[in-house]
N, C-alpha and C. Protein backbone atom coordinates (compact mmCIF):
# COMPACT_ATOMS: atom_id res chain seq x y z
N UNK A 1 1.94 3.58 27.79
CA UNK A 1 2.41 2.44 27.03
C UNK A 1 1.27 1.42 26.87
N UNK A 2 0.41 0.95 27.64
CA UNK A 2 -0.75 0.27 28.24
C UNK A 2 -1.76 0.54 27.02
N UNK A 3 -1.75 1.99 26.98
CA UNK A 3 -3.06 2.80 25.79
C UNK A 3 -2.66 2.38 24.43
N UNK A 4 -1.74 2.69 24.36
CA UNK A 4 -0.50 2.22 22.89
C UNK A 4 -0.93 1.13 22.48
N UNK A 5 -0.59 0.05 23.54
CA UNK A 5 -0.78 -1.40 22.91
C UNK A 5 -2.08 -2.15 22.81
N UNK A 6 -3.19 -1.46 23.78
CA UNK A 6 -4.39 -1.77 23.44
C UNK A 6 -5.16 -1.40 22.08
N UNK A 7 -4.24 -0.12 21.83
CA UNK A 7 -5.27 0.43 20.15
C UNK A 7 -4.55 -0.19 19.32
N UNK A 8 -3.22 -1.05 19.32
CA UNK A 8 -2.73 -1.62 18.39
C UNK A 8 -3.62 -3.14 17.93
N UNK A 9 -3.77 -3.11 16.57
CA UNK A 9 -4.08 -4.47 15.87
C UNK A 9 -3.15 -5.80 16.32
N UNK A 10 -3.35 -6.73 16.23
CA UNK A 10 -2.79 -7.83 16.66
C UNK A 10 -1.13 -7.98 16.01
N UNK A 11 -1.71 -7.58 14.67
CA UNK A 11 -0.11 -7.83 13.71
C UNK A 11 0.40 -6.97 13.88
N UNK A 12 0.41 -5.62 14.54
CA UNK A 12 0.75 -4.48 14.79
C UNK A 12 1.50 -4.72 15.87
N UNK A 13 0.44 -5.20 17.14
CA UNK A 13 1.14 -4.93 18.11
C UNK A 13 2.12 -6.54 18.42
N UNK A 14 2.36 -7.59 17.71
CA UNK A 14 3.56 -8.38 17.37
C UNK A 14 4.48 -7.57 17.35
N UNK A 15 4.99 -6.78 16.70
CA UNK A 15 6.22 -5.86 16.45
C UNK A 15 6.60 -5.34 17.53
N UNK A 16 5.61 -4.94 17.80
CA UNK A 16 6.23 -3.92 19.44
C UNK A 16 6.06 -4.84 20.53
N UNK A 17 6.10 -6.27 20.60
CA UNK A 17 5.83 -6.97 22.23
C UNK A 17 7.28 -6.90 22.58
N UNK A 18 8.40 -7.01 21.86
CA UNK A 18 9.49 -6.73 22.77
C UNK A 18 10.17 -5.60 23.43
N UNK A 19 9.60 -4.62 23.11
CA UNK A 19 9.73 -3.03 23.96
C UNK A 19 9.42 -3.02 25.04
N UNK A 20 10.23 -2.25 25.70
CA UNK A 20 9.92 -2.17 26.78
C UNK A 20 9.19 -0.62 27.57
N UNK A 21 9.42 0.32 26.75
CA UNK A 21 8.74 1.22 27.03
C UNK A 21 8.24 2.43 25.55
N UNK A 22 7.50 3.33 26.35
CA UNK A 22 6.92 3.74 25.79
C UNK A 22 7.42 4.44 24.18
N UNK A 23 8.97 4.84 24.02
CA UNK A 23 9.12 5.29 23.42
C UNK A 23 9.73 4.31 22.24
N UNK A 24 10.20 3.48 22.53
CA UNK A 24 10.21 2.30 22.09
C UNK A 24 9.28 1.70 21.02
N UNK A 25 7.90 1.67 21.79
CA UNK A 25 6.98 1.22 20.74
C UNK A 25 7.05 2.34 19.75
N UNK A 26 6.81 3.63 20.07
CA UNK A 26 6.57 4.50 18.93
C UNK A 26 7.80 4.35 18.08
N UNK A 27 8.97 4.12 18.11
CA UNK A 27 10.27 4.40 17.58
C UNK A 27 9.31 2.93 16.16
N UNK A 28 9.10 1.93 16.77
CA UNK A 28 8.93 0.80 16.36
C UNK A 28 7.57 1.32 15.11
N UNK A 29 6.60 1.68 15.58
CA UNK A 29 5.47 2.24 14.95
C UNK A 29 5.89 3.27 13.66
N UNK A 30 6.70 3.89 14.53
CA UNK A 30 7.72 5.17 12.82
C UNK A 30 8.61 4.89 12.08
N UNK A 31 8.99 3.46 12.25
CA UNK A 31 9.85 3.09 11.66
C UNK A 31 8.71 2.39 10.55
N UNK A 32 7.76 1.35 11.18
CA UNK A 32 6.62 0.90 10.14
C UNK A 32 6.14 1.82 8.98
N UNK A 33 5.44 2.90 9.69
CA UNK A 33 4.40 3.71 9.00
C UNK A 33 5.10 4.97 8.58
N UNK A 34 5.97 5.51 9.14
CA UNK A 34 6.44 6.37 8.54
C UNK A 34 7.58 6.72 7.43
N UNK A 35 8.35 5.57 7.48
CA UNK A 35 9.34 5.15 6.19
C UNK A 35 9.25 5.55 5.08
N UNK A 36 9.61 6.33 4.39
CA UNK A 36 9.28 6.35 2.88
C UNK A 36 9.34 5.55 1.93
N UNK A 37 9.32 4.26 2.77
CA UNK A 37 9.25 3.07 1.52
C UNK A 37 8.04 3.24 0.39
N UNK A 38 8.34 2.38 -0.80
CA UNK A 38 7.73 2.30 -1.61
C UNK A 38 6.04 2.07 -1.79
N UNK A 39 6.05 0.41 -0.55
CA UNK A 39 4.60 0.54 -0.35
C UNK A 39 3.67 1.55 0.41
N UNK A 40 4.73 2.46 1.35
CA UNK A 40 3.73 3.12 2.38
C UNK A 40 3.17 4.09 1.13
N UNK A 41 4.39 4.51 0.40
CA UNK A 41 4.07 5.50 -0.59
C UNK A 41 2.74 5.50 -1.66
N UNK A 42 3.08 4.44 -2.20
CA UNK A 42 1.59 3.66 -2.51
C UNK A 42 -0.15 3.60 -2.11
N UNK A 43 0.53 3.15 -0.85
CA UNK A 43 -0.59 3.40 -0.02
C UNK A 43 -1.29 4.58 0.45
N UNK A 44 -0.37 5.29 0.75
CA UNK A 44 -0.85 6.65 1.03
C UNK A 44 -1.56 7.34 -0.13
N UNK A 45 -0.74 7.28 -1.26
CA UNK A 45 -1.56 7.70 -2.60
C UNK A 45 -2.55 7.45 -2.96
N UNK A 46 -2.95 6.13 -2.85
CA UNK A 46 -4.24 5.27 -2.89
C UNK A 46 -5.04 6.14 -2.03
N UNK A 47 -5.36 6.09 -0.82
CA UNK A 47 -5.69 6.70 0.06
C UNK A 47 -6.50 8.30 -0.50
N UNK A 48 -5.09 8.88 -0.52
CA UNK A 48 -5.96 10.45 -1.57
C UNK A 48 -6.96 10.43 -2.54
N UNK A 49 -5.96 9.16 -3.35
CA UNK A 49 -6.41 9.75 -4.69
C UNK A 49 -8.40 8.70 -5.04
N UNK A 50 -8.23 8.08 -3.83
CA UNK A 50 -9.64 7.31 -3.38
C UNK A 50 -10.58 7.92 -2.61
N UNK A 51 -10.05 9.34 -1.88
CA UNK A 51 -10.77 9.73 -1.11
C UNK A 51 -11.54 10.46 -1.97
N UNK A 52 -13.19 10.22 -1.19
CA UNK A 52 -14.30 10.70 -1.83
C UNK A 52 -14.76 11.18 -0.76
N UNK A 53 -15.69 12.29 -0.82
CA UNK A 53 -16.44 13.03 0.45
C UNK A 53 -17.82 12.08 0.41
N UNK A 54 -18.66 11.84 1.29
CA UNK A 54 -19.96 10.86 1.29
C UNK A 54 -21.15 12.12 1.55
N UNK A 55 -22.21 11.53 1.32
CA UNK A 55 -23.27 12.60 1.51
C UNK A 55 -23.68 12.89 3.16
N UNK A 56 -22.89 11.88 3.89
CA UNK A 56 -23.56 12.21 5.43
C UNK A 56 -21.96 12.76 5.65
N UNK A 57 -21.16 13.37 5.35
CA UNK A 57 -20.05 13.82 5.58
C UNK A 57 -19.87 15.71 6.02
N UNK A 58 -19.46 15.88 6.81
CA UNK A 58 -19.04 17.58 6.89
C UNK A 58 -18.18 17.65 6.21
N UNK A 59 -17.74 18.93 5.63
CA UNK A 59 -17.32 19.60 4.63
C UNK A 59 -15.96 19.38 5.13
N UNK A 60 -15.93 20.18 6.94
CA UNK A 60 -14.63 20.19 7.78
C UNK A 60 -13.72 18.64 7.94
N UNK A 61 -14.58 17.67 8.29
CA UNK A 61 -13.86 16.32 8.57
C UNK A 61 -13.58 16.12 6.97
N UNK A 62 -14.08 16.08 5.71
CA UNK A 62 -13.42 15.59 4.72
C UNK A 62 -12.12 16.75 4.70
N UNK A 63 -12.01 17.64 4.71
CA UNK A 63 -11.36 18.10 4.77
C UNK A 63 -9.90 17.95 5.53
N UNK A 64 -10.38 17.49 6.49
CA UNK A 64 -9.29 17.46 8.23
C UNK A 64 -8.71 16.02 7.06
N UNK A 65 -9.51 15.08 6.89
CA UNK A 65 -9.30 13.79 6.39
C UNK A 65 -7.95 14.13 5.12
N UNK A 66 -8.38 14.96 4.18
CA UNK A 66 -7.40 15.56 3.45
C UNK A 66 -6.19 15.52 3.35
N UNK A 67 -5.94 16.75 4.84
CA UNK A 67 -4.91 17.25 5.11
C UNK A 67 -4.13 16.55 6.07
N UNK A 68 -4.80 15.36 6.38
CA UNK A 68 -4.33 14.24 7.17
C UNK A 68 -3.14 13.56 6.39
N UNK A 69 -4.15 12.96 5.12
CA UNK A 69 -3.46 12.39 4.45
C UNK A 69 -2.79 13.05 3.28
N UNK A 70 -2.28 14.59 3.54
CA UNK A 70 -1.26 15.15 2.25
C UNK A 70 0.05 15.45 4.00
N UNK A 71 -0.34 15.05 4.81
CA UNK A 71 0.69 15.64 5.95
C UNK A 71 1.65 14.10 5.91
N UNK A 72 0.34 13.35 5.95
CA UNK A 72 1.42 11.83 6.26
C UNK A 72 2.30 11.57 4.93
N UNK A 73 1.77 11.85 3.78
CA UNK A 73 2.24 11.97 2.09
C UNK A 73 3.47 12.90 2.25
N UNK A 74 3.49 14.08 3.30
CA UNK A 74 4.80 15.06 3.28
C UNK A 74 5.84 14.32 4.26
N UNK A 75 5.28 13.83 5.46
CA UNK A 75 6.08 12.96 5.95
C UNK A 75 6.83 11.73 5.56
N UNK A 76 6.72 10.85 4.56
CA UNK A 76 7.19 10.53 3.13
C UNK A 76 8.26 11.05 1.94
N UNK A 77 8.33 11.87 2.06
CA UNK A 77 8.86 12.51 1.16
C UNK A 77 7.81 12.97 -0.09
N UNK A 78 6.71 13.12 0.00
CA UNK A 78 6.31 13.64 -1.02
C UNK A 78 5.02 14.80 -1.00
N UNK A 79 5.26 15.63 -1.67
CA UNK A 79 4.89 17.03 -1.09
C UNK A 79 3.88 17.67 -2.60
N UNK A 80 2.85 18.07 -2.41
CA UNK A 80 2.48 18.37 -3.90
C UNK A 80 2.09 20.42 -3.89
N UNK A 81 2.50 20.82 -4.59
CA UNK A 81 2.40 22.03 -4.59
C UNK A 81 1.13 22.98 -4.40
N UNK A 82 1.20 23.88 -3.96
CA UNK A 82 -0.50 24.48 -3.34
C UNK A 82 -1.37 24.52 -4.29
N UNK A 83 -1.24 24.36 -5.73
CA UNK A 83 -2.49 24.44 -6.75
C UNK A 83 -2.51 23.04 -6.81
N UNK A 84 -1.95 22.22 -6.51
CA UNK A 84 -2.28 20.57 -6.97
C UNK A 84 -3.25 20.25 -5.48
N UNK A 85 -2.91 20.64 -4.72
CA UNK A 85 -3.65 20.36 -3.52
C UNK A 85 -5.17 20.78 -3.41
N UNK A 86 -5.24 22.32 -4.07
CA UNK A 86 -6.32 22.51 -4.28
C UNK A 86 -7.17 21.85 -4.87
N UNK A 87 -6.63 21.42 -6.59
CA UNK A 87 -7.59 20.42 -7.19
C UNK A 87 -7.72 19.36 -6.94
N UNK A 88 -6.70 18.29 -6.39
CA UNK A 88 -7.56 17.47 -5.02
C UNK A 88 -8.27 17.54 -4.96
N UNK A 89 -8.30 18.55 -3.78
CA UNK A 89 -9.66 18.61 -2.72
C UNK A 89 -10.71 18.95 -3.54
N UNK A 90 -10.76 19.46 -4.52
CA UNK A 90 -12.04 19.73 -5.37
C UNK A 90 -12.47 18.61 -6.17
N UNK A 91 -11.38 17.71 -6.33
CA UNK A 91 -11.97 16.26 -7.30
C UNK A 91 -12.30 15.77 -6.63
N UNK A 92 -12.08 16.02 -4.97
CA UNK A 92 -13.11 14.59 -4.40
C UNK A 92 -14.20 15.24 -3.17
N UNK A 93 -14.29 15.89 -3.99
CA UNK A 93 -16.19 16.53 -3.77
C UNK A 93 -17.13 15.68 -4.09
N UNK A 94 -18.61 15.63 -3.87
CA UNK A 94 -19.07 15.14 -4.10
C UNK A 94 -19.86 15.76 -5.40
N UNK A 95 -20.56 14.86 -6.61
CA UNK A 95 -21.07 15.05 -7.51
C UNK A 95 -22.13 16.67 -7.74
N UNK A 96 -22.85 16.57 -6.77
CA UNK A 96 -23.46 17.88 -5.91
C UNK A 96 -22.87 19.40 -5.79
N UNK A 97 -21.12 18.94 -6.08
CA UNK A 97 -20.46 19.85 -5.58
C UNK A 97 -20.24 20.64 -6.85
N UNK A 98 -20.55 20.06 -8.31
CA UNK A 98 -20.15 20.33 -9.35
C UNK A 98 -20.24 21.85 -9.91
N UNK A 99 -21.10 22.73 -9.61
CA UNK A 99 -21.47 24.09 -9.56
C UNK A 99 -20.80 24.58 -8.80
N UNK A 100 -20.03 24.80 -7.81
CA UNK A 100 -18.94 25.12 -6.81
C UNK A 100 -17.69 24.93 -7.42
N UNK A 101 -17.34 23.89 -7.82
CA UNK A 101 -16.33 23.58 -8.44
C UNK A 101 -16.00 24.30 -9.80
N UNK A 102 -17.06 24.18 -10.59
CA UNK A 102 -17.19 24.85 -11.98
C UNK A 102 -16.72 26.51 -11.61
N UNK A 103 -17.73 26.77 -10.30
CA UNK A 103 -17.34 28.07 -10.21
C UNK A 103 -15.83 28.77 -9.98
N UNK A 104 -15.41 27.63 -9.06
CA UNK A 104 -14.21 28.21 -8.38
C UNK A 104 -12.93 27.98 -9.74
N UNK A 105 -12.96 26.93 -10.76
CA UNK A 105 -12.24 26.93 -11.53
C UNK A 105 -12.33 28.08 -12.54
N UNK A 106 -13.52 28.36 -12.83
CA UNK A 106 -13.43 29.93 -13.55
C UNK A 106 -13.00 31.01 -12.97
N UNK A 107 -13.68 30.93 -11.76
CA UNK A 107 -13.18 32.61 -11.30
C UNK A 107 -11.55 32.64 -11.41
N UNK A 108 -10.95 31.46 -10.86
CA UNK A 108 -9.47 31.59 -10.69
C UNK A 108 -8.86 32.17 -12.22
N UNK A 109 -9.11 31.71 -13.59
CA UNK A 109 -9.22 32.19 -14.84
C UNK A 109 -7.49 31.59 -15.10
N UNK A 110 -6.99 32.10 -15.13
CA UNK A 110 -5.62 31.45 -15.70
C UNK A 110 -4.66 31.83 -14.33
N UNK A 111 -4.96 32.12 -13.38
CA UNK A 111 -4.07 32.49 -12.15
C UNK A 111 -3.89 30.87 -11.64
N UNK A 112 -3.50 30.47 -10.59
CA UNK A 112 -3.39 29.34 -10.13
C UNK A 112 -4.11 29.53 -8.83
N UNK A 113 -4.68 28.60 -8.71
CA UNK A 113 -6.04 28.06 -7.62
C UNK A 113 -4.67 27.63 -5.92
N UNK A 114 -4.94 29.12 -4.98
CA UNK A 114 -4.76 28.34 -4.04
C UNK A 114 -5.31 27.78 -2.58
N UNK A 115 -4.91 26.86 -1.95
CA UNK A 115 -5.56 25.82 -1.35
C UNK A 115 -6.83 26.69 -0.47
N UNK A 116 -5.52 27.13 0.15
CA UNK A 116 -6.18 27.91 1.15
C UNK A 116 -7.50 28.66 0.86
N UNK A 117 -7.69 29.19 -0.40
CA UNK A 117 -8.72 30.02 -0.79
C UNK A 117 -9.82 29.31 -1.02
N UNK A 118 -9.36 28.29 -1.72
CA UNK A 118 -10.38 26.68 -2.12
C UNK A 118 -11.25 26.26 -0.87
N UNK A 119 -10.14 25.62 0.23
CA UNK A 119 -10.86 25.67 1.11
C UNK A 119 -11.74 27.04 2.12
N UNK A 120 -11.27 27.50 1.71
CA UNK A 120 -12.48 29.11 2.53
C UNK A 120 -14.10 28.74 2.23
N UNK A 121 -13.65 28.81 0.48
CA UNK A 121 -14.77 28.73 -0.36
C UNK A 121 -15.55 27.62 -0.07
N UNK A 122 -14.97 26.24 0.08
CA UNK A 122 -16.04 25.24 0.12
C UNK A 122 -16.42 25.22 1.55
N UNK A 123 -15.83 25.65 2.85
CA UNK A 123 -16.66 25.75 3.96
C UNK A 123 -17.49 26.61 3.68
N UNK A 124 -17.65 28.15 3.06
CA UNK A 124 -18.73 28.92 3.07
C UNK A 124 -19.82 28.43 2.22
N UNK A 125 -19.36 27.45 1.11
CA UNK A 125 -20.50 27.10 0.38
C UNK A 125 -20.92 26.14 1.35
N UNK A 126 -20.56 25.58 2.01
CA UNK A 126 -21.69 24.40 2.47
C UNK A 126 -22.50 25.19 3.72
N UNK A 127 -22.09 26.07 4.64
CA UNK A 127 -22.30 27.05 5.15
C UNK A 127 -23.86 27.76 4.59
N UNK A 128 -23.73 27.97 3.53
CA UNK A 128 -24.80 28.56 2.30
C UNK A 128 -26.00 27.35 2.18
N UNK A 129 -25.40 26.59 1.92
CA UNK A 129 -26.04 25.52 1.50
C UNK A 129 -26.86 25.08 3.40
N UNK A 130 -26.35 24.67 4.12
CA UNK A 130 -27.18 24.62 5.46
C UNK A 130 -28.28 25.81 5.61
N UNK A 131 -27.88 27.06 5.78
CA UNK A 131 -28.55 27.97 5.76
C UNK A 131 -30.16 27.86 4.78
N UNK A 132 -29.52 27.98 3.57
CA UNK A 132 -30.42 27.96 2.46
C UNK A 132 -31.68 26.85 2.95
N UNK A 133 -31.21 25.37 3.59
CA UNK A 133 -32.25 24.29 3.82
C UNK A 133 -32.67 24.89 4.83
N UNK A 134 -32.66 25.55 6.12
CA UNK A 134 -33.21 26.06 6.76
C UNK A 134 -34.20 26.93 6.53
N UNK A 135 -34.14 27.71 5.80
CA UNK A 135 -34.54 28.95 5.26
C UNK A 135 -35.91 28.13 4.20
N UNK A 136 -35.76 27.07 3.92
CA UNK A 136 -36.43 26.52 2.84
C UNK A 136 -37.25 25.71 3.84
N UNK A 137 -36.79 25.47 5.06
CA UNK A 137 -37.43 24.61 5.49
C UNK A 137 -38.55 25.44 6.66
N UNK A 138 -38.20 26.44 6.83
CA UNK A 138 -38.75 27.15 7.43
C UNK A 138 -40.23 27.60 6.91
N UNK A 139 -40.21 27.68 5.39
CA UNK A 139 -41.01 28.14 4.62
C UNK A 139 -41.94 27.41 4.13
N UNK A 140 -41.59 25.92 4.57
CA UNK A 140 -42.36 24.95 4.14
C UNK A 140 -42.99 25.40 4.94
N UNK A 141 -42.62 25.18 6.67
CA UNK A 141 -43.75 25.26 7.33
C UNK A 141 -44.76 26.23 7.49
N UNK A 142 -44.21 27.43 7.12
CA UNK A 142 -45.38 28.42 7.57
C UNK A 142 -46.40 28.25 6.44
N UNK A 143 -45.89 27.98 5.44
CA UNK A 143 -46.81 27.53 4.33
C UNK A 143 -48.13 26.29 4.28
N UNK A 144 -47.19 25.65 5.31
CA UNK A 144 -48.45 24.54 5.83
C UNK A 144 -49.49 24.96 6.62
N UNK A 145 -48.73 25.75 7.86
CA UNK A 145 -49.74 26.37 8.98
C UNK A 145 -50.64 27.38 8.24
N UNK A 146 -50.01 28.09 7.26
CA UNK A 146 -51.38 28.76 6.46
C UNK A 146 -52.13 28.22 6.18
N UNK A 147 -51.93 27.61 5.56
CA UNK A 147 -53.25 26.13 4.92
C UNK A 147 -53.64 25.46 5.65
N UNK A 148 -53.78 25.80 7.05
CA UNK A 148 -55.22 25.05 7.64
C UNK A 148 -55.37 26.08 8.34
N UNK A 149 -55.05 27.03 8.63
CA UNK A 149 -55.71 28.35 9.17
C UNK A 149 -56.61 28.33 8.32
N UNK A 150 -56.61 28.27 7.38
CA UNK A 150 -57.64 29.03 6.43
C UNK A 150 -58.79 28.40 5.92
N UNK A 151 -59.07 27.50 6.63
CA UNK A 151 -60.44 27.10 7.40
C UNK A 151 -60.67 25.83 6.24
N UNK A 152 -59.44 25.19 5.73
CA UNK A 152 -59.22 23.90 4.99
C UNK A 152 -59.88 22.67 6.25
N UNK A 153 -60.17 22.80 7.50
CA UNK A 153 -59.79 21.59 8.26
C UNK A 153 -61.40 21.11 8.33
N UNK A 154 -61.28 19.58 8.65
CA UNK A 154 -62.69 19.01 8.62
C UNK A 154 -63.45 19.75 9.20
């Protein structure tokens, strides 16, 4: 109960100072945030439809981030079907991602795009993409160490 009320915000944890135990506060907390009222609904939407992946971001946490917020959106009452979910997650790729994206919307061709497959694909592409800088980066170097082997040095 102790842990509860310390991670709570000030205006947050107002609501719950008259509880007395632990289950209490949470009853108090799901009644806030989990309601299908209008604004949470709102909010939550905002949320998705704002989420952008950043360039210092893993593929997995935008992802987790996602499915965070289409779980709390189902807890709500509102649920979006496995091809809408997919293109989601593909609109809020980053700009970078646009060749991945291009790809995965063709191959699918007139079938419907699902999530699950979407996401396979964009962990293995970034997967690809790590690899590939390695592989590139690797090559820088031996490319350097050639060039002063080869009797370039003062």
């Amino acid at each position: 109960m102790s842990v509860i009320r310390l991670s709570l915000s000030r205006n947050v944890a107002f609501h719950t100072a008259k509880e007395k135990t632990t289950k209490g506060i949470l009853k108090v907390l799901v009644d806030m945030y989990e309601k299908p009222s209008a604004a949470n609904k709102v909010h939550l939407m905002l949320r998705l439809f704002n989420l952008k992946m950043s360039e210092s971001t893993v593929v997995a946490e935008h992802l987790n981030e996602f499915n965070l917020i289409t779980a709390q959106l189902t807890s709500v009452a509102i649920d979006f079907d496995d091809e809408v979910r997919a293109l989601i997650s593909l609109s809020s790729l980053l700009e970078s991602w646009s060749g991945t994206i291009t790809a995965v919307s063709a191959s699918a061709g007139k079938a419907k795009l699902k999530f699950d497959e979407v996401r396979d694909l964009i962990i293995s592409e970034e997967i690809r993409r790590k690899e590939s800088r390695k592989t590139s980066g690797s090559t820088l170097s031996t490319e350097n160490r050639g060039g002063s082997e080869s009797g370039n040095s003062h």
